[in-house]
PDB file of N, CA and C in Angstrom:
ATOM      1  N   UNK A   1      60.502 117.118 246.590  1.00  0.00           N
ATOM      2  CA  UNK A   1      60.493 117.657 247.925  1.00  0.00           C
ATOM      3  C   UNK A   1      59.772 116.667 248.822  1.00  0.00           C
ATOM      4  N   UNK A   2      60.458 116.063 249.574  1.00  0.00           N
ATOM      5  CA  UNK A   2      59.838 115.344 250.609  1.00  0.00           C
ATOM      6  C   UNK A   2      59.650 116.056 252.595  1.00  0.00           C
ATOM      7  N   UNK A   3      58.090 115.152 252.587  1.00  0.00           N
ATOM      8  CA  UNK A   3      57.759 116.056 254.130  1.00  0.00           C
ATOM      9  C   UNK A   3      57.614 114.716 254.765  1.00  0.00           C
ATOM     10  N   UNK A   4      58.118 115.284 255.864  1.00  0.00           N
ATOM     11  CA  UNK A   4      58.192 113.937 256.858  1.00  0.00           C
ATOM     12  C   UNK A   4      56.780 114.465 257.881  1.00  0.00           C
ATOM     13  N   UNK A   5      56.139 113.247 258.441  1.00  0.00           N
ATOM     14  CA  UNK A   5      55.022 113.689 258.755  1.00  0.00           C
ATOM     15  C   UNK A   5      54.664 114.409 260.078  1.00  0.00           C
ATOM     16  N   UNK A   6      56.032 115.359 260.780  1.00  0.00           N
ATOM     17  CA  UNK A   6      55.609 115.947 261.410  1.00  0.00           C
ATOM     18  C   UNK A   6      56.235 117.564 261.038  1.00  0.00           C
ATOM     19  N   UNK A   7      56.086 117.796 259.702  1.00  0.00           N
ATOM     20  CA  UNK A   7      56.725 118.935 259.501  1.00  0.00           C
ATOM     21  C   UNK A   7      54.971 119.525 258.615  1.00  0.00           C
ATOM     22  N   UNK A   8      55.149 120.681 258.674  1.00  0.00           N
ATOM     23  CA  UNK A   8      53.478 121.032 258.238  1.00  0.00           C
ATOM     24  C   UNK A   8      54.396 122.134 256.976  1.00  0.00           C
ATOM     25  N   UNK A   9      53.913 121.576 255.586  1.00  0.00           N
ATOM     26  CA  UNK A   9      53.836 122.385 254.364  1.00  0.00           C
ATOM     27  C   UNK A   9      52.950 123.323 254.285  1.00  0.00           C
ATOM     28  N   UNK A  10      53.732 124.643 253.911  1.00  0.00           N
ATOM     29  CA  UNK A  10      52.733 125.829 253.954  1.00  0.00           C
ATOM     30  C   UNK A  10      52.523 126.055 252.233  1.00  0.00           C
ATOM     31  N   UNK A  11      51.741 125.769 252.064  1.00  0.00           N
ATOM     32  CA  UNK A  11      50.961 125.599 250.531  1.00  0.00           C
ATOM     33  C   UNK A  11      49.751 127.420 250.823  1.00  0.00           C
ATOM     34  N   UNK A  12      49.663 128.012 249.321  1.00  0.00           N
ATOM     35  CA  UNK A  12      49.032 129.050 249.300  1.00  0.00           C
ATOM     36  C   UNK A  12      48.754 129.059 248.177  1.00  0.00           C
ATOM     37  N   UNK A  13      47.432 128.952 248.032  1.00  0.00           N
ATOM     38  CA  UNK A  13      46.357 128.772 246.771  1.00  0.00           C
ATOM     39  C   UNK A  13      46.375 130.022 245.967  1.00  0.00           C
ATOM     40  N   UNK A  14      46.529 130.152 244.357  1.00  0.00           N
ATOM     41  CA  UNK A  14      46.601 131.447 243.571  1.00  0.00           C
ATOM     42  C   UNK A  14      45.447 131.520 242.727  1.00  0.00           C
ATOM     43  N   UNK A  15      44.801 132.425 242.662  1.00  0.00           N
ATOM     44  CA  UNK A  15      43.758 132.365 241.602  1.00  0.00           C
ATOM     45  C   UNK A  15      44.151 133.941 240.740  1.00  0.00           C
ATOM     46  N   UNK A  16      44.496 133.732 239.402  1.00  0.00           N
ATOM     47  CA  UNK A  16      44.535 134.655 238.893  1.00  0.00           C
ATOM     48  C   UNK A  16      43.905 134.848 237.869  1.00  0.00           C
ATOM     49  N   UNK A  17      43.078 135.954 237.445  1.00  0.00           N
ATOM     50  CA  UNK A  17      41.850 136.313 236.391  1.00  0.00           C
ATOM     51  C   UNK A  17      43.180 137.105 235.044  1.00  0.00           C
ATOM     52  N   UNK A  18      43.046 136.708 233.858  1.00  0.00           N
ATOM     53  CA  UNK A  18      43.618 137.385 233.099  1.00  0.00           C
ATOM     54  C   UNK A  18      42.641 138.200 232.240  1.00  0.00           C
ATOM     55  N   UNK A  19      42.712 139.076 231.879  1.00  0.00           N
ATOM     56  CA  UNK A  19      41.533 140.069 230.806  1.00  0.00           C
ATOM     57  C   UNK A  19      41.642 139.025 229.527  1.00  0.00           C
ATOM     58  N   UNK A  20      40.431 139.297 228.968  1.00  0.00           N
ATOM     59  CA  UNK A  20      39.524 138.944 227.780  1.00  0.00           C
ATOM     60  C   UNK A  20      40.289 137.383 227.744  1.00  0.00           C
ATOM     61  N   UNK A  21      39.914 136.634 229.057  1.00  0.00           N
ATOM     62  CA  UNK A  21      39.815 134.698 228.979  1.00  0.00           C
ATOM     63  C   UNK A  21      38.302 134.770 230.042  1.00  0.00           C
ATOM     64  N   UNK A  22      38.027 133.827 229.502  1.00  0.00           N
ATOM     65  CA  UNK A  22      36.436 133.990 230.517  1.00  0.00           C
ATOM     66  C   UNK A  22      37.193 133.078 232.033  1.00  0.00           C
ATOM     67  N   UNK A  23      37.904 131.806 232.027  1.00  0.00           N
ATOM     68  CA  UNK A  23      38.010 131.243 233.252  1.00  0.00           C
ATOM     69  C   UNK A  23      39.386 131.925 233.810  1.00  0.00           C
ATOM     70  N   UNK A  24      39.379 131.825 235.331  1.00  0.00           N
ATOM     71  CA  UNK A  24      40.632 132.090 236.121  1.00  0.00           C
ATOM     72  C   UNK A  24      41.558 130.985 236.324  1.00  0.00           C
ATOM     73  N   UNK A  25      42.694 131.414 236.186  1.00  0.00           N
ATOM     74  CA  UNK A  25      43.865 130.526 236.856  1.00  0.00           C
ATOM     75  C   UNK A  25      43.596 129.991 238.185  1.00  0.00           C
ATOM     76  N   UNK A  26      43.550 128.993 238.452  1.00  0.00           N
ATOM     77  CA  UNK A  26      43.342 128.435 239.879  1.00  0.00           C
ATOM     78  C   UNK A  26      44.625 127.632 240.249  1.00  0.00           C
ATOM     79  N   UNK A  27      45.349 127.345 241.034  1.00  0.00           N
ATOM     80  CA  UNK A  27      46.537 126.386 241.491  1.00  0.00           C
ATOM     81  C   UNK A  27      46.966 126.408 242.843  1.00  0.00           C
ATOM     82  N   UNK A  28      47.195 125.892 243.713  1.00  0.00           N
ATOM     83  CA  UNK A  28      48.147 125.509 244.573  1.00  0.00           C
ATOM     84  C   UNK A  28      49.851 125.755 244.217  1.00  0.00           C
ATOM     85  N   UNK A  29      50.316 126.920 245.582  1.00  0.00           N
ATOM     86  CA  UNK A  29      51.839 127.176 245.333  1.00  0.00           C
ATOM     87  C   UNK A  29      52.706 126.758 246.336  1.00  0.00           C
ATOM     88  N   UNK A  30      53.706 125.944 246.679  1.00  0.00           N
ATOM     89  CA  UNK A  30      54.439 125.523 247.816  1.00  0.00           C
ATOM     90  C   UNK A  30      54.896 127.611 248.156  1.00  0.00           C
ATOM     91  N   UNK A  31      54.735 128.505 247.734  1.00  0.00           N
ATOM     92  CA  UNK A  31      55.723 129.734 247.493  1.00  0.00           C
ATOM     93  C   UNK A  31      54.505 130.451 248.990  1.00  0.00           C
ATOM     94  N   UNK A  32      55.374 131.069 249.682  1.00  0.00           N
ATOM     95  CA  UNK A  32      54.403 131.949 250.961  1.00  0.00           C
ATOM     96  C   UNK A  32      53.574 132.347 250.279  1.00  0.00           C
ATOM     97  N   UNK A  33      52.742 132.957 250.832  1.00  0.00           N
ATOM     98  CA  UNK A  33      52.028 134.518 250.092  1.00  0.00           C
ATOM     99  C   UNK A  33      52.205 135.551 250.066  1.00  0.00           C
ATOM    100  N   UNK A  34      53.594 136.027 251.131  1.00  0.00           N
ATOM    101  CA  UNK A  34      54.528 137.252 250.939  1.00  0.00           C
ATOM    102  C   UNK A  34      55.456 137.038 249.359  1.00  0.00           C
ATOM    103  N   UNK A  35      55.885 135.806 249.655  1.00  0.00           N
ATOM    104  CA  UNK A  35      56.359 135.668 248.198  1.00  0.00           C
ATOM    105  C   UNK A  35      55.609 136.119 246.970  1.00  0.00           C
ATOM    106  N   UNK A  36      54.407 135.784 246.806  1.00  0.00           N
ATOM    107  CA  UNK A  36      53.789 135.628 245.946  1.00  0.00           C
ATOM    108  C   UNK A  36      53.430 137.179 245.645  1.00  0.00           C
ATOM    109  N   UNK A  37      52.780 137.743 246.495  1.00  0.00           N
ATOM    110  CA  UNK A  37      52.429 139.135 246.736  1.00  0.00           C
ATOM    111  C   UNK A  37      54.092 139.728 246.086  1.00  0.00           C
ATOM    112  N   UNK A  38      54.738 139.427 246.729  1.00  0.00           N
ATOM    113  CA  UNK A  38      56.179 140.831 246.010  1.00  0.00           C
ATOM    114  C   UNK A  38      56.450 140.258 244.556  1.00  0.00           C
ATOM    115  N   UNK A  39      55.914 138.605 244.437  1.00  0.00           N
ATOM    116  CA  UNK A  39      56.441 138.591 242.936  1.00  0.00           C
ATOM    117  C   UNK A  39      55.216 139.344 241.836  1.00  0.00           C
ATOM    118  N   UNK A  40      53.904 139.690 242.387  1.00  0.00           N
ATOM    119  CA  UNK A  40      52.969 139.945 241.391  1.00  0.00           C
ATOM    120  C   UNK A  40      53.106 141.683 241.490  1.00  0.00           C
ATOM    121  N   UNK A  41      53.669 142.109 243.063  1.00  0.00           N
ATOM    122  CA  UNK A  41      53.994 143.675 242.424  1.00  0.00           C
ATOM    123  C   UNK A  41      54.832 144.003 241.781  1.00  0.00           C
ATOM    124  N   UNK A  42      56.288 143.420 241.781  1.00  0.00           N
ATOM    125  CA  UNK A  42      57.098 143.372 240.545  1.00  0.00           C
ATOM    126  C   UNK A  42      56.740 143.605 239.610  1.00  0.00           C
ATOM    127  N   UNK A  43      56.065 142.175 239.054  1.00  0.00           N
ATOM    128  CA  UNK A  43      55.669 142.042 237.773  1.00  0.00           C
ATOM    129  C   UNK A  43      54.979 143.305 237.009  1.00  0.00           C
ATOM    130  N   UNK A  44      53.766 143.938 237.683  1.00  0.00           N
ATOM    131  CA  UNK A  44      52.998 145.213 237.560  1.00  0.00           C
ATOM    132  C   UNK A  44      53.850 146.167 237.604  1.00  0.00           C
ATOM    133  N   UNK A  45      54.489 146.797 238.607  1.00  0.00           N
ATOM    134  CA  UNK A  45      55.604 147.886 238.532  1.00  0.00           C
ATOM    135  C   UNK A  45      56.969 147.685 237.625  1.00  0.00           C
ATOM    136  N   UNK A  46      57.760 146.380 237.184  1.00  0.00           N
ATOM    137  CA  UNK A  46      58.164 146.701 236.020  1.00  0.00           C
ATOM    138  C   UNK A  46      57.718 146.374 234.366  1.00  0.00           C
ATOM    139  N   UNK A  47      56.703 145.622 234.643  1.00  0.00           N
ATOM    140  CA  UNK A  47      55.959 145.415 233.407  1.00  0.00           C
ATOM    141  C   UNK A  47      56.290 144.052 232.756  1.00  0.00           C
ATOM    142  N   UNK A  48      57.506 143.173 233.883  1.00  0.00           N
ATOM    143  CA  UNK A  48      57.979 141.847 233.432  1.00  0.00           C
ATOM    144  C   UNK A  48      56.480 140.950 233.464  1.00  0.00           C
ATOM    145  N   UNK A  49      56.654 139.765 232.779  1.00  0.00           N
ATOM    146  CA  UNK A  49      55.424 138.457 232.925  1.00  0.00           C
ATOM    147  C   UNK A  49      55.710 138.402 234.993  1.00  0.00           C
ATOM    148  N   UNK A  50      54.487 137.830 234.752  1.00  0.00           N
ATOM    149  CA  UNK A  50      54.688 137.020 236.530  1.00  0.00           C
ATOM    150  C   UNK A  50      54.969 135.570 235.808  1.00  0.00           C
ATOM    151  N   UNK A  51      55.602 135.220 236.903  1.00  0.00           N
ATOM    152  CA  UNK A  51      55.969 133.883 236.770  1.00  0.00           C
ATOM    153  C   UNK A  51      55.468 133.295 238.334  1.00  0.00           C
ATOM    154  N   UNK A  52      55.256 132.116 238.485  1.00  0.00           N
ATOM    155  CA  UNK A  52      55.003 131.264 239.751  1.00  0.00           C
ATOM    156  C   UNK A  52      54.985 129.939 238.984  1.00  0.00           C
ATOM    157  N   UNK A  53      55.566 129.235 240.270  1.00  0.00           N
ATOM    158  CA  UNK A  53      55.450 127.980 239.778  1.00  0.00           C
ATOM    159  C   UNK A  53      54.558 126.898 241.086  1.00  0.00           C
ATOM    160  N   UNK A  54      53.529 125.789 240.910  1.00  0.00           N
ATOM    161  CA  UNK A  54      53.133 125.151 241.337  1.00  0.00           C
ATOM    162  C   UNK A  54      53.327 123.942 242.199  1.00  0.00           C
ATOM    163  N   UNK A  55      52.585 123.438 242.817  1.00  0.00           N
ATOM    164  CA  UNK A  55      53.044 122.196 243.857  1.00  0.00           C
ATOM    165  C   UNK A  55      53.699 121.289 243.033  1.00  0.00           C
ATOM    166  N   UNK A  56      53.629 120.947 241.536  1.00  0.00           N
ATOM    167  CA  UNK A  56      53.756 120.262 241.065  1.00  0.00           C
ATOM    168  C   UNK A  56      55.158 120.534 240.268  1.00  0.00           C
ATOM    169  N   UNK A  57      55.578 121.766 240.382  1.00  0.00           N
ATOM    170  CA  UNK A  57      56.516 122.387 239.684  1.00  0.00           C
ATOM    171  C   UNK A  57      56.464 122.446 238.349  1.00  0.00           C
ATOM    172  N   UNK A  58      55.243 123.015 237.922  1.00  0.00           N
ATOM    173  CA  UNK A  58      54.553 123.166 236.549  1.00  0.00           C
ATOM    174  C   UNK A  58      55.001 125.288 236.891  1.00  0.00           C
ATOM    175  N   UNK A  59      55.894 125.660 235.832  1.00  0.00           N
ATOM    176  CA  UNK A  59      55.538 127.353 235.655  1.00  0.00           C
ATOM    177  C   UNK A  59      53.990 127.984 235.467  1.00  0.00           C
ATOM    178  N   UNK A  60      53.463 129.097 235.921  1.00  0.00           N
ATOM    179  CA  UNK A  60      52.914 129.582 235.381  1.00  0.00           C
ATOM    180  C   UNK A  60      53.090 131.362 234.945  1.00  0.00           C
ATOM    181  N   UNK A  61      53.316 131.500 233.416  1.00  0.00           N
ATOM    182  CA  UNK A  61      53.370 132.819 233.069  1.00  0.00           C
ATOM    183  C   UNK A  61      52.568 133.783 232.725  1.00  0.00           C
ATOM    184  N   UNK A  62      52.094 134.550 233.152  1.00  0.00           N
ATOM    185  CA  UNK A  62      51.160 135.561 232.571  1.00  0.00           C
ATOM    186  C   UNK A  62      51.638 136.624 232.304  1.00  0.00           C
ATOM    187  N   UNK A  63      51.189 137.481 231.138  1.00  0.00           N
ATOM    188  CA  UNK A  63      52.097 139.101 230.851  1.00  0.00           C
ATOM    189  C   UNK A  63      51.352 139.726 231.965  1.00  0.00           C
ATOM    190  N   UNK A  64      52.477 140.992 232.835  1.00  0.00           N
ATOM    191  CA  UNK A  64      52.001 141.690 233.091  1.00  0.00           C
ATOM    192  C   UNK A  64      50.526 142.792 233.191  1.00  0.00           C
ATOM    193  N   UNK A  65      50.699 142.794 231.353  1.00  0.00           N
ATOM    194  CA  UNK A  65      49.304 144.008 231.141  1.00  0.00           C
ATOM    195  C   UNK A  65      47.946 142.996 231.196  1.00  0.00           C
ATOM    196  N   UNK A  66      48.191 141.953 230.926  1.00  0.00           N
ATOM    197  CA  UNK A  66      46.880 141.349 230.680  1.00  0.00           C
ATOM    198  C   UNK A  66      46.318 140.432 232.905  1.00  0.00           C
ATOM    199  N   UNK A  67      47.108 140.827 233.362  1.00  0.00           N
ATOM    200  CA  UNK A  67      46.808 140.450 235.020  1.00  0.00           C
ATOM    201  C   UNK A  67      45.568 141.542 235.236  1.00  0.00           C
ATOM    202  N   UNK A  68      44.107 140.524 235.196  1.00  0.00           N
ATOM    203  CA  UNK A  68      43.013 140.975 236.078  1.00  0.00           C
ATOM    204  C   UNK A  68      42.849 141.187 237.568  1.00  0.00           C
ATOM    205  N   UNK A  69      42.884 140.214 238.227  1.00  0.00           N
ATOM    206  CA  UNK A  69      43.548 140.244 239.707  1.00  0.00           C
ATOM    207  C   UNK A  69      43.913 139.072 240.146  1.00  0.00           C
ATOM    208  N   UNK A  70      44.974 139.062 241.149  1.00  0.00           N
ATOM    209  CA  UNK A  70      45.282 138.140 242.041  1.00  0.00           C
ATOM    210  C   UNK A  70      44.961 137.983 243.173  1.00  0.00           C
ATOM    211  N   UNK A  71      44.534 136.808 243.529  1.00  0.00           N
ATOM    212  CA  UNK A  71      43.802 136.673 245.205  1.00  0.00           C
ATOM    213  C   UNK A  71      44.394 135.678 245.578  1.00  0.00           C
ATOM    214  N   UNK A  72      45.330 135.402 246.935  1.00  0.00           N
ATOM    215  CA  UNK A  72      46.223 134.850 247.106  1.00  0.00           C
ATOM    216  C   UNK A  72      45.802 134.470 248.561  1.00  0.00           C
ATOM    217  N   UNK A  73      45.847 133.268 249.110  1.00  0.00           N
ATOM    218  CA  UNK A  73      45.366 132.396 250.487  1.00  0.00           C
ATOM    219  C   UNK A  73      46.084 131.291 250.272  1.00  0.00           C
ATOM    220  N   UNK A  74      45.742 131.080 252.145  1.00  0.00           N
ATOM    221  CA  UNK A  74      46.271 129.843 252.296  1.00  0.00           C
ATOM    222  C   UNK A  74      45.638 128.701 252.219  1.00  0.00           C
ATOM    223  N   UNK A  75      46.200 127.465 251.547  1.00  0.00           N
ATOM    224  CA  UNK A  75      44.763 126.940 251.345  1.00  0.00           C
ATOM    225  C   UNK A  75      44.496 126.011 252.282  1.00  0.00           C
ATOM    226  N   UNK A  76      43.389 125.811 252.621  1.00  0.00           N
ATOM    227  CA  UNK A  76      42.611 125.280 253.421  1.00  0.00           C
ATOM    228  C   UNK A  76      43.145 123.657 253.011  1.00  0.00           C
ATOM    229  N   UNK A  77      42.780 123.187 254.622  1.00  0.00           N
ATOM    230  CA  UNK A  77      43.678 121.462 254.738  1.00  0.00           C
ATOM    231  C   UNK A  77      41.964 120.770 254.496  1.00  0.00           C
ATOM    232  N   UNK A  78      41.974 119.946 253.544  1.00  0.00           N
ATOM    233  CA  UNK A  78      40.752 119.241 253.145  1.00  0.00           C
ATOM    234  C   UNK A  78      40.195 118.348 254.303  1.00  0.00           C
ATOM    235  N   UNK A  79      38.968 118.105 254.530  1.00  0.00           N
ATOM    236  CA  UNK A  79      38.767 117.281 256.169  1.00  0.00           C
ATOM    237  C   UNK A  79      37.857 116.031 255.362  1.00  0.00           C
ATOM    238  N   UNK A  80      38.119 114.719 255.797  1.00  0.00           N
ATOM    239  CA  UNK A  80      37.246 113.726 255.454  1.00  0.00           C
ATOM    240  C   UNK A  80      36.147 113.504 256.861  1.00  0.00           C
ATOM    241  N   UNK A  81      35.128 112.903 256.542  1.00  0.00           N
ATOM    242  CA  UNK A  81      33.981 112.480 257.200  1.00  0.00           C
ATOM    243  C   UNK A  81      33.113 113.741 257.118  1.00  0.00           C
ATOM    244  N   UNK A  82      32.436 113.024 258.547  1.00  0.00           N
ATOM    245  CA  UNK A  82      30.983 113.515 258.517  1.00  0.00           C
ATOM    246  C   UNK A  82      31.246 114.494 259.826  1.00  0.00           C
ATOM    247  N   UNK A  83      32.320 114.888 260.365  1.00  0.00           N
ATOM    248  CA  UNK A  83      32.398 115.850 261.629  1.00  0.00           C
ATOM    249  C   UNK A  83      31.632 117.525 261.439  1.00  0.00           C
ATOM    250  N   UNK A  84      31.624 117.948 262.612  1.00  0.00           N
ATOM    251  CA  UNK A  84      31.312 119.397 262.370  1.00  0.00           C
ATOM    252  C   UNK A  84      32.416 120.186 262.376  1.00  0.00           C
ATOM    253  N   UNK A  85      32.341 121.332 261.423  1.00  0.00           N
ATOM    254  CA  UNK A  85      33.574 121.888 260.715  1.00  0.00           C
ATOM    255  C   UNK A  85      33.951 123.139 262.185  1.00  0.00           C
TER     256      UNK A  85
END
């Protein structure tokens, strides 16, 4: 996927906690966060895995029963220097 540099990529950061793993899923998703949101109620209301896939186009699957929570944002554009935020 190529961006030409006056088109702005809407990227939305996923962090998902699965039961009995001590660390959370963390990633970057090119996918909205409406997307993301209807694919993780799916998943819960029919009991399918969630699936999402990453900036990198790496899958990620988790079963249904074992989804702790999902917290879903946009992620923040990284700033270099020394400015005030």
């Amino acid at each position: 996927m190529s961006i030409k540099k006056n088109e702005v990529a809407v990227k939305s950061e996923v962090r998902i906690a699965v039961t009995r793993v001590a660390s959370d899923i963390v990633f970057e998703s090119a996918m909205s966060t409406s997307d993301i949101k209807s694919a993780v109620t799916e998943a819960l209301t029919s009991g399918s895995p969630l699936t999402l896939s990453d900036v990198r186009g790496h899958e990620i699957i988790v079963p249904a029963d074992k989804i702790g929570f999902v917290e879903v944002g946009e992620s923040a554009s990284r700033r270099v220097g020394f400015g005030a935020a």
